[in-house]
PDB file of N, CA and C in Angstrom:
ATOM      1  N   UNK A   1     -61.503  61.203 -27.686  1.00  0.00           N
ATOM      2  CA  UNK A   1     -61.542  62.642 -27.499  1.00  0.00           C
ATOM      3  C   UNK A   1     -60.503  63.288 -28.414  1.00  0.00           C
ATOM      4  N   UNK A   2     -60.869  64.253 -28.964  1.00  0.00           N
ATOM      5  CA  UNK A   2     -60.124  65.012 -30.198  1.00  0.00           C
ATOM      6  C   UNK A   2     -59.620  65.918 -29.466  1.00  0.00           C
ATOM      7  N   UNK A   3     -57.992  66.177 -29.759  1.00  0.00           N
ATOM      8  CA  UNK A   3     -56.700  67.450 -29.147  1.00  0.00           C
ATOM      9  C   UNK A   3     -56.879  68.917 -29.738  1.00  0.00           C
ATOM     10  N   UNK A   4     -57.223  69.726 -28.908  1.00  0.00           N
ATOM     11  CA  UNK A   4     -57.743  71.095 -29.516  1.00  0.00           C
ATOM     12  C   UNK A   4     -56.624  71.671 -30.424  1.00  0.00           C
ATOM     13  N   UNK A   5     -56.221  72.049 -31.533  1.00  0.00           N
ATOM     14  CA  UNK A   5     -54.776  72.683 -31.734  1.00  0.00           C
ATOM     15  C   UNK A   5     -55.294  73.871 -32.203  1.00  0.00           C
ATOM     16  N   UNK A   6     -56.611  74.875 -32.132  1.00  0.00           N
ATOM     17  CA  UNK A   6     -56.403  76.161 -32.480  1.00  0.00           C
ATOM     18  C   UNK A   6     -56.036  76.806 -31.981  1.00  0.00           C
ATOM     19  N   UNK A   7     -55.846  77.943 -32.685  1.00  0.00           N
ATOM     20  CA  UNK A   7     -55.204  78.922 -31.669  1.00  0.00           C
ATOM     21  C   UNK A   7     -56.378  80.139 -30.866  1.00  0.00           C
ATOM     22  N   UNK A   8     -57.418  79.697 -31.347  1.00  0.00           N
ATOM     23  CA  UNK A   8     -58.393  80.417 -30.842  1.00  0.00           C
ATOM     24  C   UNK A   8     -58.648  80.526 -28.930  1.00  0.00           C
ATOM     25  N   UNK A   9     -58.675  79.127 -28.347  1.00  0.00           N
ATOM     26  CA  UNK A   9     -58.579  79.190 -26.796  1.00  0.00           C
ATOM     27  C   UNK A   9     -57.428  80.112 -26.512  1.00  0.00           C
ATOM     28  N   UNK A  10     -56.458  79.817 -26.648  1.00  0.00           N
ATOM     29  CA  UNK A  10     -55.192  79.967 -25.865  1.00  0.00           C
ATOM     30  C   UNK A  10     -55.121  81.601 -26.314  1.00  0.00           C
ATOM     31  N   UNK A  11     -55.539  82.255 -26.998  1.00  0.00           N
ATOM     32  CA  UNK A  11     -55.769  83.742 -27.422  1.00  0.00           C
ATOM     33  C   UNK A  11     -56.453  84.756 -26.676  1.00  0.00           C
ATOM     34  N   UNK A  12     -57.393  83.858 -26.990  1.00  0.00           N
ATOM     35  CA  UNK A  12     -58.691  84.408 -25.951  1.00  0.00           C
ATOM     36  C   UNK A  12     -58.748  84.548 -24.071  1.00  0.00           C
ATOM     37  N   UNK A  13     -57.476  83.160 -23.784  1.00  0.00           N
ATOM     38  CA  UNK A  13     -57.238  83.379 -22.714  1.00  0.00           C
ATOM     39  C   UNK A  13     -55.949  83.759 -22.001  1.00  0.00           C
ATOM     40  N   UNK A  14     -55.034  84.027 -23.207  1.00  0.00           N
ATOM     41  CA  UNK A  14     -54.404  85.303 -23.121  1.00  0.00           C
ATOM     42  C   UNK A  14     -54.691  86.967 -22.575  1.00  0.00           C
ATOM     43  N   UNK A  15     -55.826  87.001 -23.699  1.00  0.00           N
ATOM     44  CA  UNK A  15     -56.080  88.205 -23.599  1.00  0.00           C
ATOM     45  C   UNK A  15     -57.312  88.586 -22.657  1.00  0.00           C
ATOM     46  N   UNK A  16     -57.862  87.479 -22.300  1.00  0.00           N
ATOM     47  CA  UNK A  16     -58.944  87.815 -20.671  1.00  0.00           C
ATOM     48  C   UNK A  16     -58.188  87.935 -19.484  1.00  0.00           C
ATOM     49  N   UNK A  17     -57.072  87.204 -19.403  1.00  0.00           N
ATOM     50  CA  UNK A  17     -55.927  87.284 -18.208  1.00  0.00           C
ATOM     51  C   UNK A  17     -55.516  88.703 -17.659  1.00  0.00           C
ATOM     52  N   UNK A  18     -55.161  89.272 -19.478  1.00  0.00           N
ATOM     53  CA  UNK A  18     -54.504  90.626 -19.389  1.00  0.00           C
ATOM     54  C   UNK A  18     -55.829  91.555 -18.841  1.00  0.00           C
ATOM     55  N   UNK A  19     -57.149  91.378 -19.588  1.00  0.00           N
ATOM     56  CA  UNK A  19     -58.053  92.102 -19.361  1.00  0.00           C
ATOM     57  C   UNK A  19     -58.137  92.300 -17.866  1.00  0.00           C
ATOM     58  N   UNK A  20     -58.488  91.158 -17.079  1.00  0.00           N
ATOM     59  CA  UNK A  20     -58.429  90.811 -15.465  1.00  0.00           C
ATOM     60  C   UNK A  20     -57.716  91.482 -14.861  1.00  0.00           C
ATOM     61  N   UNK A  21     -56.435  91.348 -14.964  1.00  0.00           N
ATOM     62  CA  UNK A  21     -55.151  92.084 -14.294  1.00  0.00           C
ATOM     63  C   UNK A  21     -55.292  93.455 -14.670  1.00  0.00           C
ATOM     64  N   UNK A  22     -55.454  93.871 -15.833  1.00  0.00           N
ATOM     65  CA  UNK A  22     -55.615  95.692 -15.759  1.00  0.00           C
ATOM     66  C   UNK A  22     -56.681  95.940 -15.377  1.00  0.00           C
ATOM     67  N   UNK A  23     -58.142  95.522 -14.935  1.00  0.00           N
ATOM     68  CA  UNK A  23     -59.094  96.225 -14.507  1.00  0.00           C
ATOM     69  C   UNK A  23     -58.678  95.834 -12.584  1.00  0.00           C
ATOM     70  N   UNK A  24     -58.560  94.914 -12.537  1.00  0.00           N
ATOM     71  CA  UNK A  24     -58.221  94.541 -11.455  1.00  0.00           C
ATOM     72  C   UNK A  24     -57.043  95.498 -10.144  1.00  0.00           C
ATOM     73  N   UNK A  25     -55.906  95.824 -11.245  1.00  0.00           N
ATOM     74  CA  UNK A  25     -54.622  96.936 -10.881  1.00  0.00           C
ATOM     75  C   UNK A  25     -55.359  97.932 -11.020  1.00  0.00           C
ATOM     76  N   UNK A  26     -55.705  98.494 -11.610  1.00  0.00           N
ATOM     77  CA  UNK A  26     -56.488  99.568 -11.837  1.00  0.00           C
ATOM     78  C   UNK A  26     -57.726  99.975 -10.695  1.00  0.00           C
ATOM     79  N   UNK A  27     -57.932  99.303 -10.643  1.00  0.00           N
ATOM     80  CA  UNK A  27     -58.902  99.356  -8.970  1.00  0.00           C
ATOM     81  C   UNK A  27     -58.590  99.596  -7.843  1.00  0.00           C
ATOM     82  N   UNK A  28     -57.589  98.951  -7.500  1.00  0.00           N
ATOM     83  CA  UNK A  28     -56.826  98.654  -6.826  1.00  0.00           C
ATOM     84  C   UNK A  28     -55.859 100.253  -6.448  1.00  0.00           C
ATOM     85  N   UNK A  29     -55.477 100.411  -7.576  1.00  0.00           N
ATOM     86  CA  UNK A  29     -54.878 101.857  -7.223  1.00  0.00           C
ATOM     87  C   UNK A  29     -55.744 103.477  -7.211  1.00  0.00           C
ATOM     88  N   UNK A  30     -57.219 102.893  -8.003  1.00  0.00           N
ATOM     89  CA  UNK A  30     -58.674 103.865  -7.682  1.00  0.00           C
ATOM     90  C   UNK A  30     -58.680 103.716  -5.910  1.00  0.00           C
ATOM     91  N   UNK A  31     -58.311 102.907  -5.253  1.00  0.00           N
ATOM     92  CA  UNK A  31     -58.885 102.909  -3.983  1.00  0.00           C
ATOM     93  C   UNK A  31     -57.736 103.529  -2.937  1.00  0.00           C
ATOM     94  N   UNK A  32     -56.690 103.515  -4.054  1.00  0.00           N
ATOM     95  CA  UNK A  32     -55.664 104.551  -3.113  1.00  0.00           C
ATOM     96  C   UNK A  32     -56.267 105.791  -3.160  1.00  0.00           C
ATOM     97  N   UNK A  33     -55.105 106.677  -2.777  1.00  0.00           N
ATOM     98  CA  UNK A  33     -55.210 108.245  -2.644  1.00  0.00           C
ATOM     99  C   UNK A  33     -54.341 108.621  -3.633  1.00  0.00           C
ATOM    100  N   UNK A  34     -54.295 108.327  -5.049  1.00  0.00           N
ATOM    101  CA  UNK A  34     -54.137 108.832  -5.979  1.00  0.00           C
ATOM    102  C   UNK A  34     -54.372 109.627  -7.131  1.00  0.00           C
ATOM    103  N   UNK A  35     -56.478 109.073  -6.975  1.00  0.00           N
ATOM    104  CA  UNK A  35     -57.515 109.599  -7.822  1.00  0.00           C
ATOM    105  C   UNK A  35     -58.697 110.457  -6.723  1.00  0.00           C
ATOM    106  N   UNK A  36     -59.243 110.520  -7.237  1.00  0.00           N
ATOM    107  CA  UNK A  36     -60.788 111.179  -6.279  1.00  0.00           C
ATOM    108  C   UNK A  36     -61.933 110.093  -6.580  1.00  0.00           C
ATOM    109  N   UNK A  37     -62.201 110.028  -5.349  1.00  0.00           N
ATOM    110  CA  UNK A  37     -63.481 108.640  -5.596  1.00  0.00           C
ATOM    111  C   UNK A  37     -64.419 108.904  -5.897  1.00  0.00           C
ATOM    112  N   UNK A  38     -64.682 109.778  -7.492  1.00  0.00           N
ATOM    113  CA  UNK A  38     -65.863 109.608  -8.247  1.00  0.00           C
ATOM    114  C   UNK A  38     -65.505 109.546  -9.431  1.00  0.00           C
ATOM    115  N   UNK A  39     -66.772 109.369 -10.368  1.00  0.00           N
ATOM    116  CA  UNK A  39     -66.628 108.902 -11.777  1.00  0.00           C
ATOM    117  C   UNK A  39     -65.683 109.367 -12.443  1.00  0.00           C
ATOM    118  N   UNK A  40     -65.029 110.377 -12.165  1.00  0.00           N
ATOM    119  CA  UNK A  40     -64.350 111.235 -12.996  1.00  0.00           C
ATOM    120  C   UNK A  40     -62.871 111.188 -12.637  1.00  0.00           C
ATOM    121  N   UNK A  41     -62.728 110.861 -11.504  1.00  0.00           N
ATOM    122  CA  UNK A  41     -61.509 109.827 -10.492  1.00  0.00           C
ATOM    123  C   UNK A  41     -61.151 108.886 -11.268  1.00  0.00           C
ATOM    124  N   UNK A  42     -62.490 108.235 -11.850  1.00  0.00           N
ATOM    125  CA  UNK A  42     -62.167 106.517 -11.921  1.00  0.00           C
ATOM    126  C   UNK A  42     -61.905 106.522 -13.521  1.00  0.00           C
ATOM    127  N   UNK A  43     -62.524 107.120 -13.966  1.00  0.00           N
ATOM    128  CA  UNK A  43     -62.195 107.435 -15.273  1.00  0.00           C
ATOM    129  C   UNK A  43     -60.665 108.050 -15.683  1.00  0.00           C
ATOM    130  N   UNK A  44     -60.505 108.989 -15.507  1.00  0.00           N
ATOM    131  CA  UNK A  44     -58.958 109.642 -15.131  1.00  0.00           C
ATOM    132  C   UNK A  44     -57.588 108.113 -14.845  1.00  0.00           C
ATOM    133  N   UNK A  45     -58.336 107.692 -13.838  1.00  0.00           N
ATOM    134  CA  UNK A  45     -57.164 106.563 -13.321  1.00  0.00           C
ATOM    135  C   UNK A  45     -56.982 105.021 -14.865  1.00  0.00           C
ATOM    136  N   UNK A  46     -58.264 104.792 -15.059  1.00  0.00           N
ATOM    137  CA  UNK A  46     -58.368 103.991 -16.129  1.00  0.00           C
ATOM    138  C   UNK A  46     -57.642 104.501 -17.722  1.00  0.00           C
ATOM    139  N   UNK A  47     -58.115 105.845 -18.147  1.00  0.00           N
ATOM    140  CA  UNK A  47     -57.534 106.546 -18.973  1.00  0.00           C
ATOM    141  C   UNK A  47     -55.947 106.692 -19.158  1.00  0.00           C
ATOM    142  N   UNK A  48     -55.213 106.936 -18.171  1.00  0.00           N
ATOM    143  CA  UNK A  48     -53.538 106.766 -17.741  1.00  0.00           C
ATOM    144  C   UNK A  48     -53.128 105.574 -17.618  1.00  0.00           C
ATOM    145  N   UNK A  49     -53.828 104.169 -17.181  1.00  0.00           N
ATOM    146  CA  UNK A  49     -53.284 103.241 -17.471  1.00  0.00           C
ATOM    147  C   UNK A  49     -53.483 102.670 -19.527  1.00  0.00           C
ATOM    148  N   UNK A  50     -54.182 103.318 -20.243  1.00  0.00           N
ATOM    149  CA  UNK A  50     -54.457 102.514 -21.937  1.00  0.00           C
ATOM    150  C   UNK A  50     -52.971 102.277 -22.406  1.00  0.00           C
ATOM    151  N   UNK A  51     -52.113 103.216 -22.247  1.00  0.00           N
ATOM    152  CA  UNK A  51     -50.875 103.061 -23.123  1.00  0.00           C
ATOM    153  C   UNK A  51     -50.109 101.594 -22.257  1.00  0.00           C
ATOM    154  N   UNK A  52     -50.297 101.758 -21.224  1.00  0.00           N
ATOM    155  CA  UNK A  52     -49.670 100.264 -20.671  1.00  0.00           C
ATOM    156  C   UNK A  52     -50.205  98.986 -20.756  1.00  0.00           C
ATOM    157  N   UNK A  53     -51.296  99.465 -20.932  1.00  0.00           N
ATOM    158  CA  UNK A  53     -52.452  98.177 -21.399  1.00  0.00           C
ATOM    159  C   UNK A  53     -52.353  97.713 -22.685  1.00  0.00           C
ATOM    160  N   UNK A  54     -52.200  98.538 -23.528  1.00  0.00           N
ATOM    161  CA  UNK A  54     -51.358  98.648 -25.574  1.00  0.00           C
ATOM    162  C   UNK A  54     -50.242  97.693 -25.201  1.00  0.00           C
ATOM    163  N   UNK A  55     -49.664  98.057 -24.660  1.00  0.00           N
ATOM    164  CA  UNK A  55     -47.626  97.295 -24.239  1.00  0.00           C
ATOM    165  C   UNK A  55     -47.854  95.873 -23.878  1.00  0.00           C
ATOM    166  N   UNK A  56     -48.988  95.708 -22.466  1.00  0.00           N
ATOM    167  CA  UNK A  56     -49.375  94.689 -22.285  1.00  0.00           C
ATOM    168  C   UNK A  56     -50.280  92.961 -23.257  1.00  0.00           C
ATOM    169  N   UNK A  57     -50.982  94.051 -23.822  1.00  0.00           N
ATOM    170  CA  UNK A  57     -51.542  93.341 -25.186  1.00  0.00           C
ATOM    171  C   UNK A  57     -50.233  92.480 -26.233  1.00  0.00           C
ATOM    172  N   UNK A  58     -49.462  93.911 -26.559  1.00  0.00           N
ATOM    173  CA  UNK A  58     -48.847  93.431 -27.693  1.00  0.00           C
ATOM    174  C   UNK A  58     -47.840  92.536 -26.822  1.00  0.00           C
ATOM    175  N   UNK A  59     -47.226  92.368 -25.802  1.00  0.00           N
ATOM    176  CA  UNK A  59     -46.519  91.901 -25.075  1.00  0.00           C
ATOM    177  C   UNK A  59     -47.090  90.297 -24.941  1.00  0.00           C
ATOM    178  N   UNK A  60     -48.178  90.330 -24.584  1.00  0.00           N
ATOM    179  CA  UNK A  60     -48.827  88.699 -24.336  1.00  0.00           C
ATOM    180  C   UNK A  60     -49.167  87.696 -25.625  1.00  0.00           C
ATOM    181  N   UNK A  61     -49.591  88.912 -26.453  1.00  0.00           N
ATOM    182  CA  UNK A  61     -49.888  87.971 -27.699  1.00  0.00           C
ATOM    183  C   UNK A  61     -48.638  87.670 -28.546  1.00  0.00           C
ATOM    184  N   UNK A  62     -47.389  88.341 -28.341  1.00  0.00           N
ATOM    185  CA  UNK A  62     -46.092  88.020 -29.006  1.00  0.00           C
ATOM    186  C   UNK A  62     -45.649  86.495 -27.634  1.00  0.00           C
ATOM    187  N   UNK A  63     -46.140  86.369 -26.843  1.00  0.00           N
ATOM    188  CA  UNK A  63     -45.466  85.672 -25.810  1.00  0.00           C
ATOM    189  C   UNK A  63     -46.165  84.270 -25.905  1.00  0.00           C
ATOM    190  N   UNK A  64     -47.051  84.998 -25.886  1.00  0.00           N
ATOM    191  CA  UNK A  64     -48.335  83.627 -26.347  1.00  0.00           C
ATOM    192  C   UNK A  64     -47.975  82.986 -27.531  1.00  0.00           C
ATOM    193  N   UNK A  65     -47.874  83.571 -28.716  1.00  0.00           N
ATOM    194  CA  UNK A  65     -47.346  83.136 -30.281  1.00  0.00           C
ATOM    195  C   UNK A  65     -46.305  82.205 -29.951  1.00  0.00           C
ATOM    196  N   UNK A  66     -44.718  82.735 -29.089  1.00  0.00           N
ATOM    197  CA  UNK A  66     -43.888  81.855 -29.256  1.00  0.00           C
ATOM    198  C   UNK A  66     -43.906  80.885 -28.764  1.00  0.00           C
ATOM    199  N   UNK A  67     -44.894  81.031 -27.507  1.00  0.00           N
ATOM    200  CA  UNK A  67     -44.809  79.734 -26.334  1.00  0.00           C
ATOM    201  C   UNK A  67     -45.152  78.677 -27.554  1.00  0.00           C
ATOM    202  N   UNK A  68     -46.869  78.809 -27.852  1.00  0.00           N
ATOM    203  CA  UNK A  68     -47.854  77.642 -28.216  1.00  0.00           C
ATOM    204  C   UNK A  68     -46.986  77.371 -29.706  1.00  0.00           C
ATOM    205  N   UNK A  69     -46.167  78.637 -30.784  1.00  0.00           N
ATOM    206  CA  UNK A  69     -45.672  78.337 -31.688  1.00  0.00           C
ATOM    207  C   UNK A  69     -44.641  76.908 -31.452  1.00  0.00           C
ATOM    208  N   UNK A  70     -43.471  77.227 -30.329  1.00  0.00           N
ATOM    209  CA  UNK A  70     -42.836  76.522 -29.827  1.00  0.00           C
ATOM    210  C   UNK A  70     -42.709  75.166 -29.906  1.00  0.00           C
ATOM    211  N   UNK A  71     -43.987  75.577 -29.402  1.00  0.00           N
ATOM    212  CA  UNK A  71     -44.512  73.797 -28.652  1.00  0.00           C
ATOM    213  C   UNK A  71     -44.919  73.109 -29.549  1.00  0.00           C
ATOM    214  N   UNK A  72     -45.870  73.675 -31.116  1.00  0.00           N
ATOM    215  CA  UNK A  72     -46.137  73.365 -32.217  1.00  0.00           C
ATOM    216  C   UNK A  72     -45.082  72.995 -33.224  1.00  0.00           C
ATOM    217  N   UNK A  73     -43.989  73.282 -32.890  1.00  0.00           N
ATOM    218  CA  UNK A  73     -42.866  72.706 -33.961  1.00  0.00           C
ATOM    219  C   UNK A  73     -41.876  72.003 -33.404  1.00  0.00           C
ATOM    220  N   UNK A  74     -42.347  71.674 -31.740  1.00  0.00           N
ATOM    221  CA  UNK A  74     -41.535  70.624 -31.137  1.00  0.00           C
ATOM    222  C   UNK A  74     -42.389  69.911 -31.428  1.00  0.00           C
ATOM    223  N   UNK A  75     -43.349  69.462 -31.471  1.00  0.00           N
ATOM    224  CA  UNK A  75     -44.120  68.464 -31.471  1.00  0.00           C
ATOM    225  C   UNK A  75     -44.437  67.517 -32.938  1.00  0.00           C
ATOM    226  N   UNK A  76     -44.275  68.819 -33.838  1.00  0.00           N
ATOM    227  CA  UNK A  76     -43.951  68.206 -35.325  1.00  0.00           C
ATOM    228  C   UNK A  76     -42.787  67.768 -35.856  1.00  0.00           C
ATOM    229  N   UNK A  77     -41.384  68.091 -35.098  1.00  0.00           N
ATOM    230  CA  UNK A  77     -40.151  67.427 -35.484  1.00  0.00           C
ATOM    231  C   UNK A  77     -40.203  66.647 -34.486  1.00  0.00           C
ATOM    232  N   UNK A  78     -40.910  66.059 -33.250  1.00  0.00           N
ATOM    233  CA  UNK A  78     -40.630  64.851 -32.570  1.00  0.00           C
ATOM    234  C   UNK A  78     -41.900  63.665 -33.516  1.00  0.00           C
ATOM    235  N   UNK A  79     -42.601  63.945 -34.134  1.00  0.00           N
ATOM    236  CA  UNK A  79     -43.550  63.373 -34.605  1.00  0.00           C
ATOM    237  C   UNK A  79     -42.661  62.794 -36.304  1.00  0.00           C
ATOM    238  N   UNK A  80     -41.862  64.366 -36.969  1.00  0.00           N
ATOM    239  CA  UNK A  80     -41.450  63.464 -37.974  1.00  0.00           C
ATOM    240  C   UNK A  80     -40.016  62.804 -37.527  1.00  0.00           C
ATOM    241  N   UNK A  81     -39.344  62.288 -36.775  1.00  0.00           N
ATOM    242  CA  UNK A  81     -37.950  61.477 -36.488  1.00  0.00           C
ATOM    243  C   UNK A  81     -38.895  60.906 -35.121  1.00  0.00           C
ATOM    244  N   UNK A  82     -39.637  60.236 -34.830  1.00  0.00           N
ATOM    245  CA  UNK A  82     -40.207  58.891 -34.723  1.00  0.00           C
ATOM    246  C   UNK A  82     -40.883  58.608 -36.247  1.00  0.00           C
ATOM    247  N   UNK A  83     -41.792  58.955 -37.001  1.00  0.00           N
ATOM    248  CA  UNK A  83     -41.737  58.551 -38.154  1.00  0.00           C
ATOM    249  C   UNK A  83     -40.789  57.523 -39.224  1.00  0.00           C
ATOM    250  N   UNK A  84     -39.298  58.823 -38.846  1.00  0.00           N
ATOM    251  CA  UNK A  84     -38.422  58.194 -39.473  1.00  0.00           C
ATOM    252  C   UNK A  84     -37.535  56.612 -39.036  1.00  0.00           C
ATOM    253  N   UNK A  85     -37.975  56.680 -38.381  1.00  0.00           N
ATOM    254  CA  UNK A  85     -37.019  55.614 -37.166  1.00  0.00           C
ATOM    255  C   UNK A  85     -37.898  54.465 -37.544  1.00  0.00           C
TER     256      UNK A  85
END
């Protein structure tokens, strides 16, 4: 079995996580008494959360980068000093 190393999964499920959690919060506070429970409620409530959802994005995919980066250049200096040895 071949070790996935793109970065394509771990991106993608980055950014479905984030997707999940803001439609999810976002619902969640549609069902308070914050909005009016029609389209125009729900719309309104979704609309006021985008700029935190922007923050959130750029926030996961910088977090995501360093984790999997991380782990990608531990794994290549433990790979070259067993080499060397």
């Amino acid at each position: 079995m071949r070790a996935r190393t793109g970065v394509f999964a771990p991106v993608i499920a980055a950014l479905g996580a984030g997707f999940m959690f803001f439609v999810v919060t976002n619902l969640a506070v549609f069902a308070g008494d914050l909005y009016p429970h029609t389209w125009a409620g729900l719309v309104e409530d979704f609309t006021a959360a985008l700029p935190f959802y922007r923050n959130q994005i750029r926030r996961r995919c910088a977090f995501t980068a360093a984790l999997f980066g991380l782990h990608a250049a531990a794994t290549r200096e433990y790979a070259r000093r067993i080499a060397t040895t």
